[in-house]
N, C-alpha and C. Protein backbone atom coordinates (compact mmCIF):
# COMPACT_ATOMS: atom_id res chain seq x y z
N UNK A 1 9.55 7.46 45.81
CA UNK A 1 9.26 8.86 46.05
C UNK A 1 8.96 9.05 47.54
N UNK A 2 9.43 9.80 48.20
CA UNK A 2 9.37 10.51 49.35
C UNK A 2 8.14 11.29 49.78
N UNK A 3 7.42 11.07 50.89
CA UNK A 3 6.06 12.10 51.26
C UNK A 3 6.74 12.98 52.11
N UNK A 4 6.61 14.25 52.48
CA UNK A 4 6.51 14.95 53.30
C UNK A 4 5.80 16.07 53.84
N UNK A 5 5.28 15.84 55.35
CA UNK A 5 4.87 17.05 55.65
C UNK A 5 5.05 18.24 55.91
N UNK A 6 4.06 19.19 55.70
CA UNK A 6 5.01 20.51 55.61
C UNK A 6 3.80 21.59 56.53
N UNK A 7 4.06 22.63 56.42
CA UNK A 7 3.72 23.30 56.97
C UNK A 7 3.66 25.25 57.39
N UNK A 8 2.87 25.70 57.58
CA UNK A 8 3.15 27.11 58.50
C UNK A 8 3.79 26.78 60.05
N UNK A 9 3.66 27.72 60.82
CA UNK A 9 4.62 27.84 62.46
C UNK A 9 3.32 27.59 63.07
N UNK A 10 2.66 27.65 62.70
CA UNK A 10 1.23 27.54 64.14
C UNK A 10 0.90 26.26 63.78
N UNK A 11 0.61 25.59 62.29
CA UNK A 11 -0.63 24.92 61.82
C UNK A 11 -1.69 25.46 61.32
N UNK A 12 -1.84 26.20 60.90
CA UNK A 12 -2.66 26.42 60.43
C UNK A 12 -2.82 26.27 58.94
N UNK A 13 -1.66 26.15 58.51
CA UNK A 13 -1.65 25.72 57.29
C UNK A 13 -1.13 24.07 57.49
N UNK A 14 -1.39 23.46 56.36
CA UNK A 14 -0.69 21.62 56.51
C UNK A 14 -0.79 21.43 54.87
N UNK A 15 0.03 20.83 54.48
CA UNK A 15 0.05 20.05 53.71
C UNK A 15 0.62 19.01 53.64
N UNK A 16 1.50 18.20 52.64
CA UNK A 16 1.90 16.95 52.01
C UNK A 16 2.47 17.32 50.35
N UNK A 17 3.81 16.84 50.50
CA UNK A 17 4.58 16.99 49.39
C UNK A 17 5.03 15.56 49.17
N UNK A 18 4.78 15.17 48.23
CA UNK A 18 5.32 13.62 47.47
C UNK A 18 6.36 14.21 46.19
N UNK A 19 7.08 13.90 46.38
CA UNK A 19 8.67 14.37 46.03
C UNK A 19 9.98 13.95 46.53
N UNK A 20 10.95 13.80 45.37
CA UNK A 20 12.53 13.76 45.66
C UNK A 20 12.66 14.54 45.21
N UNK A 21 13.90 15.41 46.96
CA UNK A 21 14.42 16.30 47.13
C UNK A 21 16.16 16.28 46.74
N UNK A 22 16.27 16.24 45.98
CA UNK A 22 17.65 16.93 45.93
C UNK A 22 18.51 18.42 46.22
N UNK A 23 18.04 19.35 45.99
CA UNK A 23 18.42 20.59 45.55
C UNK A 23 17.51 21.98 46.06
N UNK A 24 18.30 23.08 46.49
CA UNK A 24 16.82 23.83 46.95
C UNK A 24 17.78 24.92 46.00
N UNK A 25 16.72 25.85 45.86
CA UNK A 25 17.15 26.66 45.13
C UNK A 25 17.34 28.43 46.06
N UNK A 26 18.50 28.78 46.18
CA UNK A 26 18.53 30.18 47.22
C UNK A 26 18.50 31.47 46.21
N UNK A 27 17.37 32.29 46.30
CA UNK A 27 17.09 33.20 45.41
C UNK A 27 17.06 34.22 45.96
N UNK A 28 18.06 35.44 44.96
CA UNK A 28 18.20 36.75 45.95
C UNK A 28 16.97 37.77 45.58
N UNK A 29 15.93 37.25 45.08
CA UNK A 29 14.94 38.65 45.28
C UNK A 29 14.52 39.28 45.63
N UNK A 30 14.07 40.59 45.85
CA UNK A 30 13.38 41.13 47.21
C UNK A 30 12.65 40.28 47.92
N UNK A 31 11.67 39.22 47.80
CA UNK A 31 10.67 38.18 47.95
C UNK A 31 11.78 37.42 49.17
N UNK A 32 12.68 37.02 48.36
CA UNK A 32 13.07 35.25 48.89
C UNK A 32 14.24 36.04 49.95
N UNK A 33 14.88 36.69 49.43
CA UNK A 33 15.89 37.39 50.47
C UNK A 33 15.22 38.09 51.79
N UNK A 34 14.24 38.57 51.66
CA UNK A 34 13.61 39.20 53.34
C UNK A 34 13.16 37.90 54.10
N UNK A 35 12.25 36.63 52.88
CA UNK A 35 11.75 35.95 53.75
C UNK A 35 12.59 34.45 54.60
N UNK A 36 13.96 34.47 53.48
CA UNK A 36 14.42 33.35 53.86
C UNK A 36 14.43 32.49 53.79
N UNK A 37 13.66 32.04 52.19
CA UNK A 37 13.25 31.14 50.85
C UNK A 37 14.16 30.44 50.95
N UNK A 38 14.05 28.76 50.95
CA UNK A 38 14.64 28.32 50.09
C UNK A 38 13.77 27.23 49.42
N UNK A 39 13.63 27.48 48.11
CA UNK A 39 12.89 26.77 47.14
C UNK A 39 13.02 25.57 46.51
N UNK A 40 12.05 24.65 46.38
CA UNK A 40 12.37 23.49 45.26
C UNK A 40 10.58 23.61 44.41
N UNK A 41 10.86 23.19 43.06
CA UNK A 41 9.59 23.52 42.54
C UNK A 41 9.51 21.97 41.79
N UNK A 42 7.79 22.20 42.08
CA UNK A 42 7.41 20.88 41.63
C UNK A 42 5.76 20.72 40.75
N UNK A 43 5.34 19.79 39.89
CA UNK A 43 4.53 19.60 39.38
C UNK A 43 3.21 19.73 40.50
N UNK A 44 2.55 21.13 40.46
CA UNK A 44 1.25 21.30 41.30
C UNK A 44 0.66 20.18 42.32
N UNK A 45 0.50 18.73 41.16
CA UNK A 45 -0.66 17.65 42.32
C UNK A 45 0.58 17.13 42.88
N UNK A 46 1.85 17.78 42.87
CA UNK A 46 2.18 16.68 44.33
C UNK A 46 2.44 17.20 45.70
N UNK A 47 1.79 18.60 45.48
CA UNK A 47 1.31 19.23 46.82
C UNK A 47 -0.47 19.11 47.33
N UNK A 48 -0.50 18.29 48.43
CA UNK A 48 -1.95 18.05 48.50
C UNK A 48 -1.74 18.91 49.79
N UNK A 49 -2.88 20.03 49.68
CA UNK A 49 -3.37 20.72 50.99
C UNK A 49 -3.96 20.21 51.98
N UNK A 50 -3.93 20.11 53.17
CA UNK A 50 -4.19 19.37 54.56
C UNK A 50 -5.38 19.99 55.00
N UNK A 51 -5.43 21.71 54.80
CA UNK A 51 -6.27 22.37 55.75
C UNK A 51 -6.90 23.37 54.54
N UNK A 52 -8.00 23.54 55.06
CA UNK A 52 -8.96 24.47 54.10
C UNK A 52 -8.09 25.81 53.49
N UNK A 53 -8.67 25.80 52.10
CA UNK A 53 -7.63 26.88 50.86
C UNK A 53 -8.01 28.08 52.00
N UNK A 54 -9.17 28.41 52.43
CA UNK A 54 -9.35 29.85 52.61
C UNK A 54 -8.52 30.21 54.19
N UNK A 55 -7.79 29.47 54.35
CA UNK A 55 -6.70 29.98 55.57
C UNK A 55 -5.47 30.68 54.75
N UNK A 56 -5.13 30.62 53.60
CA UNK A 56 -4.64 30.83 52.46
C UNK A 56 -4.36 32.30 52.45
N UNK A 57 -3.26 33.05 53.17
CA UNK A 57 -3.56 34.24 52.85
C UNK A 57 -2.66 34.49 51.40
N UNK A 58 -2.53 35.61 50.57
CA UNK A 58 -1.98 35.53 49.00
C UNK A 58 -1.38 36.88 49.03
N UNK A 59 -0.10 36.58 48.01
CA UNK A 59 0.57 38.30 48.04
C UNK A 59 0.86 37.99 46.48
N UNK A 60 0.89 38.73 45.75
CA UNK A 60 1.43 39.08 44.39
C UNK A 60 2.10 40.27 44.30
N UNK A 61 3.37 40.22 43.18
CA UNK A 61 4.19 41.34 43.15
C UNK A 61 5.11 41.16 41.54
N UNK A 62 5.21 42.00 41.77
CA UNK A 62 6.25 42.03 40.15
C UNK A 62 5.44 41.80 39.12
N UNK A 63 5.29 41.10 38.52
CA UNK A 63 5.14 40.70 37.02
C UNK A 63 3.33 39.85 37.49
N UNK A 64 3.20 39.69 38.52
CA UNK A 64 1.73 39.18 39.65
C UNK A 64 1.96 37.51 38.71
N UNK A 65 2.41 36.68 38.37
CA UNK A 65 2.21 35.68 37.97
C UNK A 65 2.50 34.85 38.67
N UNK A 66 2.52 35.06 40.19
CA UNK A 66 2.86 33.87 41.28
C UNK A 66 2.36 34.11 42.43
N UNK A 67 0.99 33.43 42.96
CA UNK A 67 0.69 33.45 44.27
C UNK A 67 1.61 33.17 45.02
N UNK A 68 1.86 34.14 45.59
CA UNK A 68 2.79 33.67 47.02
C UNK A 68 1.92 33.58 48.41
N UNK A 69 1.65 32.63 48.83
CA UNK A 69 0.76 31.72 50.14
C UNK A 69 1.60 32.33 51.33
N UNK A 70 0.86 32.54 52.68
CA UNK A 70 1.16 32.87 53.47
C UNK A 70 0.31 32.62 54.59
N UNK A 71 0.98 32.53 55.83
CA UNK A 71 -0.37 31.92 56.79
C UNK A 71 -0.92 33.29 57.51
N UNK A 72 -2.18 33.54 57.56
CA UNK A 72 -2.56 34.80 58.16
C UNK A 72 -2.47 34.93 59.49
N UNK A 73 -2.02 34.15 59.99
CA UNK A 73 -1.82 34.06 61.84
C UNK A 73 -0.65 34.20 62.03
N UNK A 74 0.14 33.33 61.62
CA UNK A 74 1.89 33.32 61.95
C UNK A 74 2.87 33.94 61.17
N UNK A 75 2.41 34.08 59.91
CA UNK A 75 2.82 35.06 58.86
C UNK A 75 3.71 34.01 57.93
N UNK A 76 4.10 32.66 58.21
CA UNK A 76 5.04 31.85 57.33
C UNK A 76 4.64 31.61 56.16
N UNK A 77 5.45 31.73 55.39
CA UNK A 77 4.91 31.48 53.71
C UNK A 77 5.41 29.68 52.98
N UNK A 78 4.99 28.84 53.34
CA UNK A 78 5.28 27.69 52.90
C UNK A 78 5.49 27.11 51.48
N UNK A 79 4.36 27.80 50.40
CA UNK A 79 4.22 27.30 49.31
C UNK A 79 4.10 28.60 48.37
N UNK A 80 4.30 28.68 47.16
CA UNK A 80 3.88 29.50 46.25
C UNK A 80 3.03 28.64 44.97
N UNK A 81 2.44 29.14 43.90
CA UNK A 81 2.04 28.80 43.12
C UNK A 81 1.75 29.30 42.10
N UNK A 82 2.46 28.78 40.85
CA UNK A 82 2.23 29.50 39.44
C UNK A 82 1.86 28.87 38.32
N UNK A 83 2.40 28.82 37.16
CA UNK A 83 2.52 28.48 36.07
C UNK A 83 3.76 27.98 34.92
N UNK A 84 4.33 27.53 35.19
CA UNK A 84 5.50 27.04 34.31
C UNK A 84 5.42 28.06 32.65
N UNK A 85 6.34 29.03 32.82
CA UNK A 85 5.94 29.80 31.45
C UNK A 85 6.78 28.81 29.96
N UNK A 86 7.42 27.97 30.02
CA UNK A 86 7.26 27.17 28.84
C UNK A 86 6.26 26.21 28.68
N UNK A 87 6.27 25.09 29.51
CA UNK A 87 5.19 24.33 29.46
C UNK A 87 3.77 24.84 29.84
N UNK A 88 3.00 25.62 30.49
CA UNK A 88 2.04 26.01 30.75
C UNK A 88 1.46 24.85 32.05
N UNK A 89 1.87 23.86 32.42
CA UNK A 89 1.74 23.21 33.50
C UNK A 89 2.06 24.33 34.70
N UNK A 90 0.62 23.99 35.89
CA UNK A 90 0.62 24.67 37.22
C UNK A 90 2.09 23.52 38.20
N UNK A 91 2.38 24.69 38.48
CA UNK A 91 3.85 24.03 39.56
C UNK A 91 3.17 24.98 40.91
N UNK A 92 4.67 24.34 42.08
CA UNK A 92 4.33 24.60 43.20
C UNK A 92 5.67 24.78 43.57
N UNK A 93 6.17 26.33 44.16
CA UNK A 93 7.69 26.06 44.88
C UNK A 93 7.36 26.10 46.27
N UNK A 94 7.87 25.01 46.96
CA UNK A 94 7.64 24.96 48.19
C UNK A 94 9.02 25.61 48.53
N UNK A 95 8.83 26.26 50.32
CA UNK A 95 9.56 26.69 50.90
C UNK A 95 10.48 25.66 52.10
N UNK A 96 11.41 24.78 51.37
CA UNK A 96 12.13 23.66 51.74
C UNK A 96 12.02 23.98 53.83
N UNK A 97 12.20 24.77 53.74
CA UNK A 97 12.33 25.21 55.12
C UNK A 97 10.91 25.00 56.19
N UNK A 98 10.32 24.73 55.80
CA UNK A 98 8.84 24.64 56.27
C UNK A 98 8.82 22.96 56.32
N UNK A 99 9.38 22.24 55.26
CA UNK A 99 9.36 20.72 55.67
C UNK A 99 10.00 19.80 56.74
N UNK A 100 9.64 19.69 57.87
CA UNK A 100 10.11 19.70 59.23
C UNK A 100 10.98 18.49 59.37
N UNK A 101 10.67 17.00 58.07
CA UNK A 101 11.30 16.39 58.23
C UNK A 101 12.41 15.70 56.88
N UNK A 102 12.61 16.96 56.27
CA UNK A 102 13.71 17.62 55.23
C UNK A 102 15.08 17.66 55.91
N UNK A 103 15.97 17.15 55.42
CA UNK A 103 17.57 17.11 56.49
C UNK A 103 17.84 18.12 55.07
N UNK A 104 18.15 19.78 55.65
CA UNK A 104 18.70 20.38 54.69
C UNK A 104 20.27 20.10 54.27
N UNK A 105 21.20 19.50 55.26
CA UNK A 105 22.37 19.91 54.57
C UNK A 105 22.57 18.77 53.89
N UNK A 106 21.65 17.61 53.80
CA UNK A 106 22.05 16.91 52.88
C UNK A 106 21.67 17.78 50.83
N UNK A 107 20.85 18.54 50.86
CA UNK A 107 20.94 19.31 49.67
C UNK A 107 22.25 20.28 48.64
N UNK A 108 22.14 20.07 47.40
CA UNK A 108 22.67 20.75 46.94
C UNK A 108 21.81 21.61 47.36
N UNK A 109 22.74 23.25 47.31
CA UNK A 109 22.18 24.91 47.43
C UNK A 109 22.73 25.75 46.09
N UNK A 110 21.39 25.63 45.12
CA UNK A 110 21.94 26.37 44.17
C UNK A 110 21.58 27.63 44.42
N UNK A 111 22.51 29.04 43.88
CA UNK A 111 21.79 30.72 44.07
C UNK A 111 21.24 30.73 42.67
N UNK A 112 20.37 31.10 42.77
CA UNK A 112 19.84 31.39 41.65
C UNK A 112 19.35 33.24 41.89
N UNK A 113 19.73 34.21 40.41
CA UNK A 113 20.02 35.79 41.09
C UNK A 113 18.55 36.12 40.20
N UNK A 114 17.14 36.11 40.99
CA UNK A 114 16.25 36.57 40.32
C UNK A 114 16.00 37.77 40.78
N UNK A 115 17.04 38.51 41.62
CA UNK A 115 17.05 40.43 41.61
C UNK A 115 16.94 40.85 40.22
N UNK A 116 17.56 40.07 38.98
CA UNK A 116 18.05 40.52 38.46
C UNK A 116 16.81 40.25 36.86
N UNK A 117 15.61 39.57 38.08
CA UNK A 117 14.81 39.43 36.31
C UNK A 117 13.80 40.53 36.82
């Protein structure tokens, strides 16, 4: 398994993702399309936070069942966090793009059209 660090644009946010990356997921929602998402989601503890939760700024929208994280200084959104609605296990979609030492084009790019849920 792979560690990586990740991050907001200033630092102010940090974390650590322990994960294999294969695949990011490109989602056209209002959300992921303005910000320029590209997602991979993973079992909650294998995102360990670097820097204190309360730098943590939070947006909810739609259906509100997904913190979406954001850094309050630089404005980058690195991580989200929800709930897996079959299993009820907490996941984490990180924003592939924030992992600095992620080689994207080695990924599959799936679209996935959540305009449309």
């Amino acid at each position: 398994m792979a560690r990586y660090e990740g991050g907001c644009h200033c630092g102010n946010i940090a974390f650590t993702l322990d994960a294999d990356i294969r695949e990011g997921y490109d989602c056209n929602c209002s959300m992921c399309r303005k910000r320029g998402g590209l997602l991979a989601f993973f079992p909650r503890e294998a995102l360990t936070l670097a820097t204190p939760a309360d730098r943590l700024g939070t947006y909810r929208f739609n259906k509100q069942r997904i913190d979406h994280h954001f850094c309050t200084v630089c404005g980058i959104a690195p991580f989200s966090e929800g709930v897996d609605p079959k299993s009820g296990a907490k996941t984490v979609a990180v924003n592939l793009r924030a992992l600095p030492g992620l080689d994207l084009a080695t990924l599959a790019i799936v679209p996935v059209d959540g305009a449309s849920f």
